[in-house]
PDB file of N, CA and C in Angstrom:
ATOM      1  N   UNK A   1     104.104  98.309 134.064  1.00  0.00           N
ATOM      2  CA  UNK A   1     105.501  98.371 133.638  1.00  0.00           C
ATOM      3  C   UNK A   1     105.736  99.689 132.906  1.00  0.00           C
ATOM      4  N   UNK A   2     107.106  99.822 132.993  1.00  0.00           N
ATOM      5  CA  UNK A   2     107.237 101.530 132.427  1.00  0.00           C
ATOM      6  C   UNK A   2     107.928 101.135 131.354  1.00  0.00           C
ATOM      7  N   UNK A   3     107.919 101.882 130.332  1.00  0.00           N
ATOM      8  CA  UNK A   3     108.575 102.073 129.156  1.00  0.00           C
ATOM      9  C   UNK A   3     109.759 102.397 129.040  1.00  0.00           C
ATOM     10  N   UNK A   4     110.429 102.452 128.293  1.00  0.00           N
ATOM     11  CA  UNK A   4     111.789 102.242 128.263  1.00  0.00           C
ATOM     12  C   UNK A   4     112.040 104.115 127.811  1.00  0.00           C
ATOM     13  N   UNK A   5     113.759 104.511 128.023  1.00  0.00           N
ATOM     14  CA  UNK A   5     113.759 106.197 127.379  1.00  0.00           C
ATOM     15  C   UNK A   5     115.582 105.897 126.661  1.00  0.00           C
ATOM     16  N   UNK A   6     115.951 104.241 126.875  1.00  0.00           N
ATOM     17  CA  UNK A   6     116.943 104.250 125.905  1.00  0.00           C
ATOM     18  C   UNK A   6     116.922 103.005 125.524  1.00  0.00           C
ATOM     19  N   UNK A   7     116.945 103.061 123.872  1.00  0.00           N
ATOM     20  CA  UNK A   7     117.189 101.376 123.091  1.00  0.00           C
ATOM     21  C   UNK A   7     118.794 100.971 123.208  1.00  0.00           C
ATOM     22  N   UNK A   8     118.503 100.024 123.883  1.00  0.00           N
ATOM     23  CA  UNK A   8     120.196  98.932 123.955  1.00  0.00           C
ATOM     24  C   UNK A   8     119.834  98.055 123.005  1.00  0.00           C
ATOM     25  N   UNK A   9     121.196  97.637 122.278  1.00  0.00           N
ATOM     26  CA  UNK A   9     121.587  96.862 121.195  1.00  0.00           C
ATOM     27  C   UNK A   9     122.302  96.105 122.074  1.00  0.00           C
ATOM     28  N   UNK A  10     122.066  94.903 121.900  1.00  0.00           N
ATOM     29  CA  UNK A  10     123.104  93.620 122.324  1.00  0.00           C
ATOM     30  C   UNK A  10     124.405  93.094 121.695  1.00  0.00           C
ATOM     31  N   UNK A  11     125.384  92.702 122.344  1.00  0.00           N
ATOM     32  CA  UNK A  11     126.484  92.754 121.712  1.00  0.00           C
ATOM     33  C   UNK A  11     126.386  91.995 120.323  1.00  0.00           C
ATOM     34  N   UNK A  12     125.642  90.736 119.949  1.00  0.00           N
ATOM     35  CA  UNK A  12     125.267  90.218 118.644  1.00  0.00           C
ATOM     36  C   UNK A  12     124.514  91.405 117.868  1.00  0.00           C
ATOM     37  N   UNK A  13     124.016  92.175 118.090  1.00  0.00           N
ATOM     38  CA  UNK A  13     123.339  92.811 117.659  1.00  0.00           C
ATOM     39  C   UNK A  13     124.585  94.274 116.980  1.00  0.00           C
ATOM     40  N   UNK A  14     125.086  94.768 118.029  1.00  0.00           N
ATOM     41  CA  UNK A  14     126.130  95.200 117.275  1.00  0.00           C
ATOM     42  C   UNK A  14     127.236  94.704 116.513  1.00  0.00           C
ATOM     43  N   UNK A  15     127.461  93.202 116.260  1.00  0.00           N
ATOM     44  CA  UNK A  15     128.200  92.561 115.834  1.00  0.00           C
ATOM     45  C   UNK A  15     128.089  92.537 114.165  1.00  0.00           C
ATOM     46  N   UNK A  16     126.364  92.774 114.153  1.00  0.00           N
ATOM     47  CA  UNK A  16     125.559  92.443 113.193  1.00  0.00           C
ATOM     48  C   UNK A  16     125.560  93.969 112.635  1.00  0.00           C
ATOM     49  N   UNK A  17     125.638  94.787 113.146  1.00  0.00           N
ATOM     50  CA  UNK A  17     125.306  96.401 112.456  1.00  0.00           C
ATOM     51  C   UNK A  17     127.056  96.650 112.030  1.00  0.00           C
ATOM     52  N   UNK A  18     128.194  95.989 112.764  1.00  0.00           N
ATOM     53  CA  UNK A  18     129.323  96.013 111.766  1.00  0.00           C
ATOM     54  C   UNK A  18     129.472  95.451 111.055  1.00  0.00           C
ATOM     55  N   UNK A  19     128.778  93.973 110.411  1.00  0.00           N
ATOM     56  CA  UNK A  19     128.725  93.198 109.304  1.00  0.00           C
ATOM     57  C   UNK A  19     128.350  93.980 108.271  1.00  0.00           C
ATOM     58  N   UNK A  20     127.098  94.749 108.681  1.00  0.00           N
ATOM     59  CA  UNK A  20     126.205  95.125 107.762  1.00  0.00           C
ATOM     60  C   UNK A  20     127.173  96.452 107.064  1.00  0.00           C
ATOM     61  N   UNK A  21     127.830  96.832 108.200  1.00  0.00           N
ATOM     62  CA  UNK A  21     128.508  98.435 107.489  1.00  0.00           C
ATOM     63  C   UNK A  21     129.587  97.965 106.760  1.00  0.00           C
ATOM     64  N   UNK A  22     130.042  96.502 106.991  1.00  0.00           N
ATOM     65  CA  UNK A  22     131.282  96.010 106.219  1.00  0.00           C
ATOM     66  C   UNK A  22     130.987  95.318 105.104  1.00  0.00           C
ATOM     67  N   UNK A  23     129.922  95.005 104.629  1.00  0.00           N
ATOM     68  CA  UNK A  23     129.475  94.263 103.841  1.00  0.00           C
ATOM     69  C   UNK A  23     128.827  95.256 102.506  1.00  0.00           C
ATOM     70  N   UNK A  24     128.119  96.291 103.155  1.00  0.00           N
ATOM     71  CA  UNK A  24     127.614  97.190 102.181  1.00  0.00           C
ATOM     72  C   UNK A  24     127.344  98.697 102.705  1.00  0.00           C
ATOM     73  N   UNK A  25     127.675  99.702 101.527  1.00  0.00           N
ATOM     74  CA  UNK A  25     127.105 101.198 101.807  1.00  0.00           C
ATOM     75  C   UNK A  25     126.118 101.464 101.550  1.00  0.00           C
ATOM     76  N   UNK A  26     124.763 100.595 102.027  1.00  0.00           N
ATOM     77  CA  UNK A  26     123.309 100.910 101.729  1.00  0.00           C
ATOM     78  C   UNK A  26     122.663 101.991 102.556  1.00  0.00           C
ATOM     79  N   UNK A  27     123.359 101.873 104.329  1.00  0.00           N
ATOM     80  CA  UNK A  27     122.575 102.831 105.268  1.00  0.00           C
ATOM     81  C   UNK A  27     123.924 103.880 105.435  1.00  0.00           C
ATOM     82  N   UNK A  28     123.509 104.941 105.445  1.00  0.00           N
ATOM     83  CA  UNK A  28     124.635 106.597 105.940  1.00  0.00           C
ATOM     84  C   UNK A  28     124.531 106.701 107.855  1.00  0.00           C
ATOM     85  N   UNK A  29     123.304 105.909 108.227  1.00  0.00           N
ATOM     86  CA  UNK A  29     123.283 105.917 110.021  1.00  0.00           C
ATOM     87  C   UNK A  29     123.032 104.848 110.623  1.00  0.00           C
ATOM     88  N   UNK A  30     123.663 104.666 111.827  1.00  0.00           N
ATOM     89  CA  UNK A  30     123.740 103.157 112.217  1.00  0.00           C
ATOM     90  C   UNK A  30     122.051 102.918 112.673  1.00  0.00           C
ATOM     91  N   UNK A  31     120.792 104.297 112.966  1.00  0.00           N
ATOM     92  CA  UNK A  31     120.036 104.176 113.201  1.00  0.00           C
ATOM     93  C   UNK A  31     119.168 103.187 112.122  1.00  0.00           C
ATOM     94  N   UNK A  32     120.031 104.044 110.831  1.00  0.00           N
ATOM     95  CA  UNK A  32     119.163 103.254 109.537  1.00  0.00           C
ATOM     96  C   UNK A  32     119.415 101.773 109.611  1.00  0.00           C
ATOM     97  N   UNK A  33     119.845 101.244 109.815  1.00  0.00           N
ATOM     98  CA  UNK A  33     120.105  99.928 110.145  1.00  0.00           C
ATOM     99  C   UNK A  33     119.505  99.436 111.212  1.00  0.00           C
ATOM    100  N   UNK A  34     119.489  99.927 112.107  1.00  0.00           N
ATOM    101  CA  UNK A  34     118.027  99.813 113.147  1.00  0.00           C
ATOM    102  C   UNK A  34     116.923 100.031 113.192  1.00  0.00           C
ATOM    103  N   UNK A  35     116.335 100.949 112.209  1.00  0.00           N
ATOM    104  CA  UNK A  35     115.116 100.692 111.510  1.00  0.00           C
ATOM    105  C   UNK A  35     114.758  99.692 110.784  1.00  0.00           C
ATOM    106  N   UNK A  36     115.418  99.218 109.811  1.00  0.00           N
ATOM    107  CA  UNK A  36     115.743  98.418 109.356  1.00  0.00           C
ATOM    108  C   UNK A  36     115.108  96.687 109.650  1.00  0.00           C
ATOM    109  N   UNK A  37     116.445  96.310 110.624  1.00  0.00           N
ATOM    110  CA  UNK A  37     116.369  95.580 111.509  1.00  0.00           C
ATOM    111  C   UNK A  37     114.510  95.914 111.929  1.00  0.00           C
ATOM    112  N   UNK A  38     114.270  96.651 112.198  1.00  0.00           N
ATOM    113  CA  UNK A  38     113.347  96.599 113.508  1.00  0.00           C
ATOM    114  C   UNK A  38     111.740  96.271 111.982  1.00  0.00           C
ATOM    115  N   UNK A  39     111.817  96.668 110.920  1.00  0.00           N
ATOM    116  CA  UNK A  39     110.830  96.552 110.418  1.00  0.00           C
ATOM    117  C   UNK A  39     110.839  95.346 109.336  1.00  0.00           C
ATOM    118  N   UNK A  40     112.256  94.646 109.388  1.00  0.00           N
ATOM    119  CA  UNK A  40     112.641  93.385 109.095  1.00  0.00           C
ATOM    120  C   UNK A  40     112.076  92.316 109.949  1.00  0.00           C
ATOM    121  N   UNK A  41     112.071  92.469 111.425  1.00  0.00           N
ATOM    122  CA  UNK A  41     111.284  91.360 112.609  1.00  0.00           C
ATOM    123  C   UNK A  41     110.199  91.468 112.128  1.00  0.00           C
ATOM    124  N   UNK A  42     109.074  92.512 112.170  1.00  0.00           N
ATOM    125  CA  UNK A  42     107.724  92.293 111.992  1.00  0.00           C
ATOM    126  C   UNK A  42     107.410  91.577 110.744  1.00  0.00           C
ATOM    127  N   UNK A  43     108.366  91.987 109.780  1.00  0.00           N
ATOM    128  CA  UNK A  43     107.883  91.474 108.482  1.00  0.00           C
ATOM    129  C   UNK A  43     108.383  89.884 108.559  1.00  0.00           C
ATOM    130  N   UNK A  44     108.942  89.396 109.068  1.00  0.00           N
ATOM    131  CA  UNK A  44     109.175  88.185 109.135  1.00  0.00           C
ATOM    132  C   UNK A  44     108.708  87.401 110.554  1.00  0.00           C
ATOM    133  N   UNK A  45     107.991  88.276 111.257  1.00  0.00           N
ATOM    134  CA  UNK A  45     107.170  87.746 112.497  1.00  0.00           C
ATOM    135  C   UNK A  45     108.081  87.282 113.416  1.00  0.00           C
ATOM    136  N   UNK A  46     109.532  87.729 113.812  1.00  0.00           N
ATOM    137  CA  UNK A  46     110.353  86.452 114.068  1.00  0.00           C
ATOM    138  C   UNK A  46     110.499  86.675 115.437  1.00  0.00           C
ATOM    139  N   UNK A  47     110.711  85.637 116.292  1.00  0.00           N
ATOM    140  CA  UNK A  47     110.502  85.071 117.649  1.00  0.00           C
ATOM    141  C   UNK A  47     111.583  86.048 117.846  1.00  0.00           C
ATOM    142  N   UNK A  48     110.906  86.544 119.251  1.00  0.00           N
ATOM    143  CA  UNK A  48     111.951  87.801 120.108  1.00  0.00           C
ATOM    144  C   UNK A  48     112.006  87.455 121.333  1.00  0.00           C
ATOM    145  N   UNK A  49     113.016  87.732 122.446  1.00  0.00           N
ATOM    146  CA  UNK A  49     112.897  88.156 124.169  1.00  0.00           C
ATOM    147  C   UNK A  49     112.128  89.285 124.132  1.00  0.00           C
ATOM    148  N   UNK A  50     111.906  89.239 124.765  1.00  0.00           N
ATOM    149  CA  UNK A  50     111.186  90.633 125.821  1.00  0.00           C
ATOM    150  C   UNK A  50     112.486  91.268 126.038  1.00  0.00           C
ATOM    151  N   UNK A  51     113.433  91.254 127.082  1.00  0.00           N
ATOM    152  CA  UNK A  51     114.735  92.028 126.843  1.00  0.00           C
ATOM    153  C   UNK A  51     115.652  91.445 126.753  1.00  0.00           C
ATOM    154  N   UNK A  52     116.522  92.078 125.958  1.00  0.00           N
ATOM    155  CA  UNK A  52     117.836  91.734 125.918  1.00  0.00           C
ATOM    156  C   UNK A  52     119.061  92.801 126.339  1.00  0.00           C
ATOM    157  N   UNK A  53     119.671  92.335 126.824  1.00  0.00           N
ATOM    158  CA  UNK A  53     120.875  92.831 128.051  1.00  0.00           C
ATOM    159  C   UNK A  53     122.215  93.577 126.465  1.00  0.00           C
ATOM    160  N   UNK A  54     122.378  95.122 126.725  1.00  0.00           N
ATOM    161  CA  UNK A  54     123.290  95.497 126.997  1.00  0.00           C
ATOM    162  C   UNK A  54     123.210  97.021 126.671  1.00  0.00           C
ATOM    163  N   UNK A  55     124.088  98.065 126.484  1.00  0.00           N
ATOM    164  CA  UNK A  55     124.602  99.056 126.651  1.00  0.00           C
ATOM    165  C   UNK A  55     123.444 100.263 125.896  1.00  0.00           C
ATOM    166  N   UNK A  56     122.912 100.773 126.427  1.00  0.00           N
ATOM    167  CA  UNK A  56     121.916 101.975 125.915  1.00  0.00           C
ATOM    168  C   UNK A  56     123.033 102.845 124.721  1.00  0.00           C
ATOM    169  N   UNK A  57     122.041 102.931 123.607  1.00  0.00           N
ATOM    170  CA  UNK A  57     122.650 103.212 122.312  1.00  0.00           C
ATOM    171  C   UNK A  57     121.666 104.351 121.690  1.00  0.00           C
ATOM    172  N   UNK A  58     120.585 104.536 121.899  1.00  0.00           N
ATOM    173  CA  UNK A  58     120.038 105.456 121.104  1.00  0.00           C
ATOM    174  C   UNK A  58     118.824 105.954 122.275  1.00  0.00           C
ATOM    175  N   UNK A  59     118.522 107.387 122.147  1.00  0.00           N
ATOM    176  CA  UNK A  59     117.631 107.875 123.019  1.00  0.00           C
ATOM    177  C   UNK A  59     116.256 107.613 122.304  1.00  0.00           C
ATOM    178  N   UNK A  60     115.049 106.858 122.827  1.00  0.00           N
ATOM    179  CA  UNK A  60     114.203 107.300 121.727  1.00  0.00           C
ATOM    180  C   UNK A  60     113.682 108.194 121.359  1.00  0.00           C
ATOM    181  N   UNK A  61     114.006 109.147 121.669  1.00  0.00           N
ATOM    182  CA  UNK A  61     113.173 110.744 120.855  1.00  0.00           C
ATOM    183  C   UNK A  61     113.935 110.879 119.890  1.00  0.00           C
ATOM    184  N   UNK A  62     115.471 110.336 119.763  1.00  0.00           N
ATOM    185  CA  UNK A  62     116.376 110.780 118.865  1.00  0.00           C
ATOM    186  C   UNK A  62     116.425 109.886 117.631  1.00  0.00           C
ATOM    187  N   UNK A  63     116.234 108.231 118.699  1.00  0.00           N
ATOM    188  CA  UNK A  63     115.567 107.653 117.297  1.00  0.00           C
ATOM    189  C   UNK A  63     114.076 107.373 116.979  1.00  0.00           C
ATOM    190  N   UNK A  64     113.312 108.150 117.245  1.00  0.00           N
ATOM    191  CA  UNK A  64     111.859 107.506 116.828  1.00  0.00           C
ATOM    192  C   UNK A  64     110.988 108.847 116.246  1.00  0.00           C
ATOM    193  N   UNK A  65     112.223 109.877 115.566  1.00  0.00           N
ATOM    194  CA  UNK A  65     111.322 110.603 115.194  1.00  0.00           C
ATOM    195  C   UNK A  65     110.263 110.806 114.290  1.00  0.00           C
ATOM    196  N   UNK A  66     110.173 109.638 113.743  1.00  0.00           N
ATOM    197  CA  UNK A  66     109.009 109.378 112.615  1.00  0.00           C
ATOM    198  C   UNK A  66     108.094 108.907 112.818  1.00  0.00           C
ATOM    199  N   UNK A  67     108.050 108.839 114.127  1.00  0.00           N
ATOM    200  CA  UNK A  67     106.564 108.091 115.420  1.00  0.00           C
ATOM    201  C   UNK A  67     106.282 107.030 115.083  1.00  0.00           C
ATOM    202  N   UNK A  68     107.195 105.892 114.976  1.00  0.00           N
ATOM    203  CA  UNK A  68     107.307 104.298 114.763  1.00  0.00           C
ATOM    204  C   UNK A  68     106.900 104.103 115.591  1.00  0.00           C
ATOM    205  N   UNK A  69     106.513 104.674 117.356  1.00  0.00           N
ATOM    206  CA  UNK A  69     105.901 103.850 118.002  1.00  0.00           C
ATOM    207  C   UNK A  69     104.510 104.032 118.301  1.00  0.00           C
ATOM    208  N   UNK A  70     104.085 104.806 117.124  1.00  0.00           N
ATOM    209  CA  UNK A  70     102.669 104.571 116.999  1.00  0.00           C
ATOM    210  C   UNK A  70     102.101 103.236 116.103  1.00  0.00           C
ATOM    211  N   UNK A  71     103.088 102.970 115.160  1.00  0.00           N
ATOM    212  CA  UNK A  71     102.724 101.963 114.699  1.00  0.00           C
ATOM    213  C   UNK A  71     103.016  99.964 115.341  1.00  0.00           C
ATOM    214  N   UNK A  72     104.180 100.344 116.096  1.00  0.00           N
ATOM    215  CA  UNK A  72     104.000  99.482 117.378  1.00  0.00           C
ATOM    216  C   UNK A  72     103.061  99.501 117.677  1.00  0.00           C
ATOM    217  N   UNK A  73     102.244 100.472 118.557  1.00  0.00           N
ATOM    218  CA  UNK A  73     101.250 100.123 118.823  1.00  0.00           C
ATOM    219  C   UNK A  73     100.124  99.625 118.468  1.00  0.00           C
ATOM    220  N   UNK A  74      99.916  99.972 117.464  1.00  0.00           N
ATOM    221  CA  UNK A  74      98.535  99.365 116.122  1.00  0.00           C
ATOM    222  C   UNK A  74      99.307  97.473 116.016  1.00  0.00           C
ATOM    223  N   UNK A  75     100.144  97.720 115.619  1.00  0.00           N
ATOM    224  CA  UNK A  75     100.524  96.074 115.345  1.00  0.00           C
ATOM    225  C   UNK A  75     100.685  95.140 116.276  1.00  0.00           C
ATOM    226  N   UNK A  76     101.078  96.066 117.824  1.00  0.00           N
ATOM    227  CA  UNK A  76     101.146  94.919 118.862  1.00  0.00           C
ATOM    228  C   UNK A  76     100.402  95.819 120.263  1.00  0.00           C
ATOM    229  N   UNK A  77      98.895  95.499 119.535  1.00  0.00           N
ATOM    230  CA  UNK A  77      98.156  96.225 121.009  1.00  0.00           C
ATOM    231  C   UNK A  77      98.234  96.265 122.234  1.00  0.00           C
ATOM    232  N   UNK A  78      99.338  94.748 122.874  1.00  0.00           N
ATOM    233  CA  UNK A  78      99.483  94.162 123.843  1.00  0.00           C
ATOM    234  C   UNK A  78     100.786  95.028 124.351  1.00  0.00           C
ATOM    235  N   UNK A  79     101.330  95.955 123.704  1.00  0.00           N
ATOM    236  CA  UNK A  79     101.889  96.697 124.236  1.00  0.00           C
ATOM    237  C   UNK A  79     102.189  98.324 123.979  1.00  0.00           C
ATOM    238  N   UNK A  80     100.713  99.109 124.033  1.00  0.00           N
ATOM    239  CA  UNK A  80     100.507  99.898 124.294  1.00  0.00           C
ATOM    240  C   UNK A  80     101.209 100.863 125.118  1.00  0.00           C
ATOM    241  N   UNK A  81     101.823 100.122 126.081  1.00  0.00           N
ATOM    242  CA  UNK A  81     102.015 100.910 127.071  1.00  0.00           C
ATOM    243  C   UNK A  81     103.493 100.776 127.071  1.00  0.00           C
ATOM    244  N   UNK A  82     104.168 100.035 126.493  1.00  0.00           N
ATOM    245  CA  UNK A  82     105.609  99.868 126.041  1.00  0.00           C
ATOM    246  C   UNK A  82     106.055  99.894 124.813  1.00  0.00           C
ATOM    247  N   UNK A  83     105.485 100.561 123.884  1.00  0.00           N
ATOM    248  CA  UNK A  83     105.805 100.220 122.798  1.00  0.00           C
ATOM    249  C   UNK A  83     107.711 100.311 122.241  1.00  0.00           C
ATOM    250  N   UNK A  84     108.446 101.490 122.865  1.00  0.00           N
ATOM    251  CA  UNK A  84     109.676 101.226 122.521  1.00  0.00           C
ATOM    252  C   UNK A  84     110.217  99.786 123.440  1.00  0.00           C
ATOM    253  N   UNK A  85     110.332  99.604 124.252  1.00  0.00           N
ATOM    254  CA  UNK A  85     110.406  98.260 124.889  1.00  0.00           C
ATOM    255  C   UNK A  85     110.117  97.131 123.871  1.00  0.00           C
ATOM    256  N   UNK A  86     108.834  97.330 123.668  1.00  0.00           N
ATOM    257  CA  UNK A  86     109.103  95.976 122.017  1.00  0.00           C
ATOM    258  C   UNK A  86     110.098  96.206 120.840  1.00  0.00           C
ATOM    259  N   UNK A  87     110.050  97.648 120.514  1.00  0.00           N
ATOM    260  CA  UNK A  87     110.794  98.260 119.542  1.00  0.00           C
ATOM    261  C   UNK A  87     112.175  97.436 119.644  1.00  0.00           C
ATOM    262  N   UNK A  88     112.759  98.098 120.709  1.00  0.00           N
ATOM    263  CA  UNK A  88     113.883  97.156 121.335  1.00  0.00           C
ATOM    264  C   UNK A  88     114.590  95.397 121.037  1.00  0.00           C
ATOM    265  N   UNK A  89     113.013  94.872 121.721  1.00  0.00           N
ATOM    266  CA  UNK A  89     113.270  93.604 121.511  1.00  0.00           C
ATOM    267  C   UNK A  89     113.166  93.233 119.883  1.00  0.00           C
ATOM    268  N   UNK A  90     112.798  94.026 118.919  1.00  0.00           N
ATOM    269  CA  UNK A  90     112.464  93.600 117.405  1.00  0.00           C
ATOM    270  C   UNK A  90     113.637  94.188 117.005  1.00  0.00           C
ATOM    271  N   UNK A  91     114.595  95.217 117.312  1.00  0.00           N
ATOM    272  CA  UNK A  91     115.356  95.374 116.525  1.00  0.00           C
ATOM    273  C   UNK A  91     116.401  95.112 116.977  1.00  0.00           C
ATOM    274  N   UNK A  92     116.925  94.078 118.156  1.00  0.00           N
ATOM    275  CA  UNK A  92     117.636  93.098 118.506  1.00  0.00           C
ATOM    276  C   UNK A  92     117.532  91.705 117.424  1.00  0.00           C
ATOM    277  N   UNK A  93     116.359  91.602 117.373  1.00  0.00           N
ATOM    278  CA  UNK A  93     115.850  90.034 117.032  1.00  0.00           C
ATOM    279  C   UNK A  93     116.345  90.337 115.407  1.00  0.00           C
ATOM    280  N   UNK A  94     115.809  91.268 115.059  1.00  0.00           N
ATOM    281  CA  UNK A  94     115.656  91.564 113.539  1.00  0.00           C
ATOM    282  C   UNK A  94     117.733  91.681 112.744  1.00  0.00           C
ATOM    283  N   UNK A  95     118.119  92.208 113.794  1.00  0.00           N
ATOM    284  CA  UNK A  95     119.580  92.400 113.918  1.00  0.00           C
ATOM    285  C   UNK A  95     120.683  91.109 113.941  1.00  0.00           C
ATOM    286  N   UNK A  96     120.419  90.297 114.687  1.00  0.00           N
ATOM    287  CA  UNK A  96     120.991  88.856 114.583  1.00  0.00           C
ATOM    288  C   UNK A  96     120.222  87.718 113.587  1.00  0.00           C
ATOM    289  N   UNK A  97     119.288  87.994 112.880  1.00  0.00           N
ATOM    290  CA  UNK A  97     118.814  87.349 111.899  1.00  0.00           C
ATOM    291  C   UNK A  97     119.692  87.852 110.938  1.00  0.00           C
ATOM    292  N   UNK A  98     119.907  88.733 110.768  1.00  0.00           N
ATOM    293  CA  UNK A  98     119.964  90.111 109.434  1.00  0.00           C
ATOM    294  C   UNK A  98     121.862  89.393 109.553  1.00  0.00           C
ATOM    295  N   UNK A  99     122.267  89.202 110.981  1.00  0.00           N
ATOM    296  CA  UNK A  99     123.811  89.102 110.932  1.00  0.00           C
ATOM    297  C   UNK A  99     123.735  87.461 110.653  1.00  0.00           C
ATOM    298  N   UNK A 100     123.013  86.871 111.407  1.00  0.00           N
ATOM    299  CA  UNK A 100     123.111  85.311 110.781  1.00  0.00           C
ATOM    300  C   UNK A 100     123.242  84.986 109.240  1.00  0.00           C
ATOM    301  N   UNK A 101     122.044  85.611 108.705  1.00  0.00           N
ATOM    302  CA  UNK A 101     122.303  85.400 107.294  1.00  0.00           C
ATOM    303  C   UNK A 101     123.402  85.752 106.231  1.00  0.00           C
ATOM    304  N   UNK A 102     124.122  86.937 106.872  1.00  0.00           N
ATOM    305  CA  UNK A 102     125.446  87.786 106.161  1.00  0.00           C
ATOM    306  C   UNK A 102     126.252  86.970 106.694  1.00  0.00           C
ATOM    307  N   UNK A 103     126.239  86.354 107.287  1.00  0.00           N
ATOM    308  CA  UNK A 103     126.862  84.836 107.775  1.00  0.00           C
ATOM    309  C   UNK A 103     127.612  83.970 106.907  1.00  0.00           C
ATOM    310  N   UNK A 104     126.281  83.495 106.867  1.00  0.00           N
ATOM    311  CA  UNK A 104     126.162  82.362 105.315  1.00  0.00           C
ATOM    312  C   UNK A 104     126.166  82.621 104.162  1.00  0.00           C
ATOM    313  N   UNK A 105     125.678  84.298 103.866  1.00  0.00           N
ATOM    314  CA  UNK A 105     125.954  84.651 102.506  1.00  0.00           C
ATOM    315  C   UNK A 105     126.129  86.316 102.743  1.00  0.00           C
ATOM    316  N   UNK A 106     127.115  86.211 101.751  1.00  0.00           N
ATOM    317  CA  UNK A 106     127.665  87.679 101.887  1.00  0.00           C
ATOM    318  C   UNK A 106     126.801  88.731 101.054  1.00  0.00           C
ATOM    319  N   UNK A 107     125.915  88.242 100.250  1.00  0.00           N
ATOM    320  CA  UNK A 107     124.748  89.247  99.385  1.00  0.00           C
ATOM    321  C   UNK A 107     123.215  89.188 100.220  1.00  0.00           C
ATOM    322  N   UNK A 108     123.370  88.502 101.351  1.00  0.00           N
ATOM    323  CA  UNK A 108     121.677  87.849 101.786  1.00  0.00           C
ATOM    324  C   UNK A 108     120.994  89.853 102.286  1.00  0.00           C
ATOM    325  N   UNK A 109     122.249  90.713 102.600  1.00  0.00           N
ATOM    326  CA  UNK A 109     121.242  92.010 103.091  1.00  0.00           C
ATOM    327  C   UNK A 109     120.771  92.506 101.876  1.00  0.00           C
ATOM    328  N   UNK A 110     120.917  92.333 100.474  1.00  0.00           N
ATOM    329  CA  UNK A 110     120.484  93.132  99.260  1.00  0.00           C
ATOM    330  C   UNK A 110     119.087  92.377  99.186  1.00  0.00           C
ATOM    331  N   UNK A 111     119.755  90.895  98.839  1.00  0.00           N
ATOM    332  CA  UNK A 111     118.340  90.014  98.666  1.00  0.00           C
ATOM    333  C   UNK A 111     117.118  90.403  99.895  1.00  0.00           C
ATOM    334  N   UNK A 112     118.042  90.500 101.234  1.00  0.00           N
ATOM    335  CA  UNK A 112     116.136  90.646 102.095  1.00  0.00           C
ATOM    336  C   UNK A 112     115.496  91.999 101.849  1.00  0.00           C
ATOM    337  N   UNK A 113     116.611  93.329 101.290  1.00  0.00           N
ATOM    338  CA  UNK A 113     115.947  94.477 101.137  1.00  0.00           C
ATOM    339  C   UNK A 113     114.879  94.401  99.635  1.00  0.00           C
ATOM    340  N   UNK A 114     115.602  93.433  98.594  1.00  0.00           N
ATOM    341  CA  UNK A 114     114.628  93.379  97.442  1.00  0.00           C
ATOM    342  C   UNK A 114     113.653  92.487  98.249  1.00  0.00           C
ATOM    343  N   UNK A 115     113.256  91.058  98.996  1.00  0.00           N
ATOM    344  CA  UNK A 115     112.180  90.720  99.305  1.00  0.00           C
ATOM    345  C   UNK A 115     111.635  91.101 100.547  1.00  0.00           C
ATOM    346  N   UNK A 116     111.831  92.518 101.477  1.00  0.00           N
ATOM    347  CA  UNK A 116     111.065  93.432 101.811  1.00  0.00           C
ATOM    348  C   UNK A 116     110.393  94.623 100.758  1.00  0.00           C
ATOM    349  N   UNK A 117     111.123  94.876  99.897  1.00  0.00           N
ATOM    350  CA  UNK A 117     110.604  95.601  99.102  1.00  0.00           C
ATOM    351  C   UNK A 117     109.341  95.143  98.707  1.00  0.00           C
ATOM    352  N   UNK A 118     109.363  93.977  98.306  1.00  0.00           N
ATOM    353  CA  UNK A 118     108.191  93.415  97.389  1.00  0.00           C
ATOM    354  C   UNK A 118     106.742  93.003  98.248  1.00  0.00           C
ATOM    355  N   UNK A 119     107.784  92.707  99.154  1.00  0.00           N
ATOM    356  CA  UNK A 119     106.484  92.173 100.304  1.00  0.00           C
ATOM    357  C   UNK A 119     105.380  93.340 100.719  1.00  0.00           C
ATOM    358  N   UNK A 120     106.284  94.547 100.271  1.00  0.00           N
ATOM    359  CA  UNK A 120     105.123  96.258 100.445  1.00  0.00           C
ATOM    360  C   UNK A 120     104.481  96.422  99.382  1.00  0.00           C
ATOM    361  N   UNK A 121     104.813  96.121  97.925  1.00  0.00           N
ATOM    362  CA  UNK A 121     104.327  96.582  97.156  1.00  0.00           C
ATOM    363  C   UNK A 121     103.035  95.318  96.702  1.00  0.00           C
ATOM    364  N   UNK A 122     103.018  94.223  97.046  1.00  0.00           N
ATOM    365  CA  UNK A 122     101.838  93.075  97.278  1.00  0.00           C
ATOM    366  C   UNK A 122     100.765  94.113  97.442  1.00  0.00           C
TER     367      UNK A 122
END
């Protein structure tokens, strides 16, 4: 299988990155919010698709310049050979969690950034 050369956000998923910009001025780029998202899934392990369907949004060279998908790879060996392709599916997954919860509570993105915070400094 070939790797992916653009991350699509799903329409929940962008639904969820305008919550987030309406709710608070924490990120200056919608990427930051997709980082975000994407290092929010791992840290909460949370059940993903493989793909999810819609509109190519970011190139990854443009977003992965901090070589996040080297660390994909270390964390999910099983995809070596796709690592933005998972990227993808985690910062979909990580994105409709992140909007579910701003859902139910309108402070839940401060609270998960203080208990990601903490969960690094353990």
């Amino acid at each position: 299988m070939n790797d992916i050369a653009q991350i699509k956000i799903c329409d929940e998923g962008n639904k969820a990155i305008e919550k987030i910009r309406n709710t608070d001025n924490l990120f200056n780029e919608e990427t930051e919010i997709c980082k975000f998202a994407l290092f929010y899934a791992v840290n909460k392990k949370l059940k993903h698709k493989e793909k999810y369907s819609g509109q190519p949004k970011y190139g990854v060279a443009t977003f992965d310049k901090e070589g996040i998908n080297k660390a994909i790879k270390i964390l999910f060996p099983e995809c070596t050979e796709t690592p933005y392709l998972k990227m993808e599916s985690l910062i979909n997954a990580g994105l409709i969690d992140i909007g579910n919860e701003i859902e139910k509570n309108s402070n839940a993105l401060r609270t998960m950034i203080l208990e990601f915070c903490e969960n690094i400094l353990k």
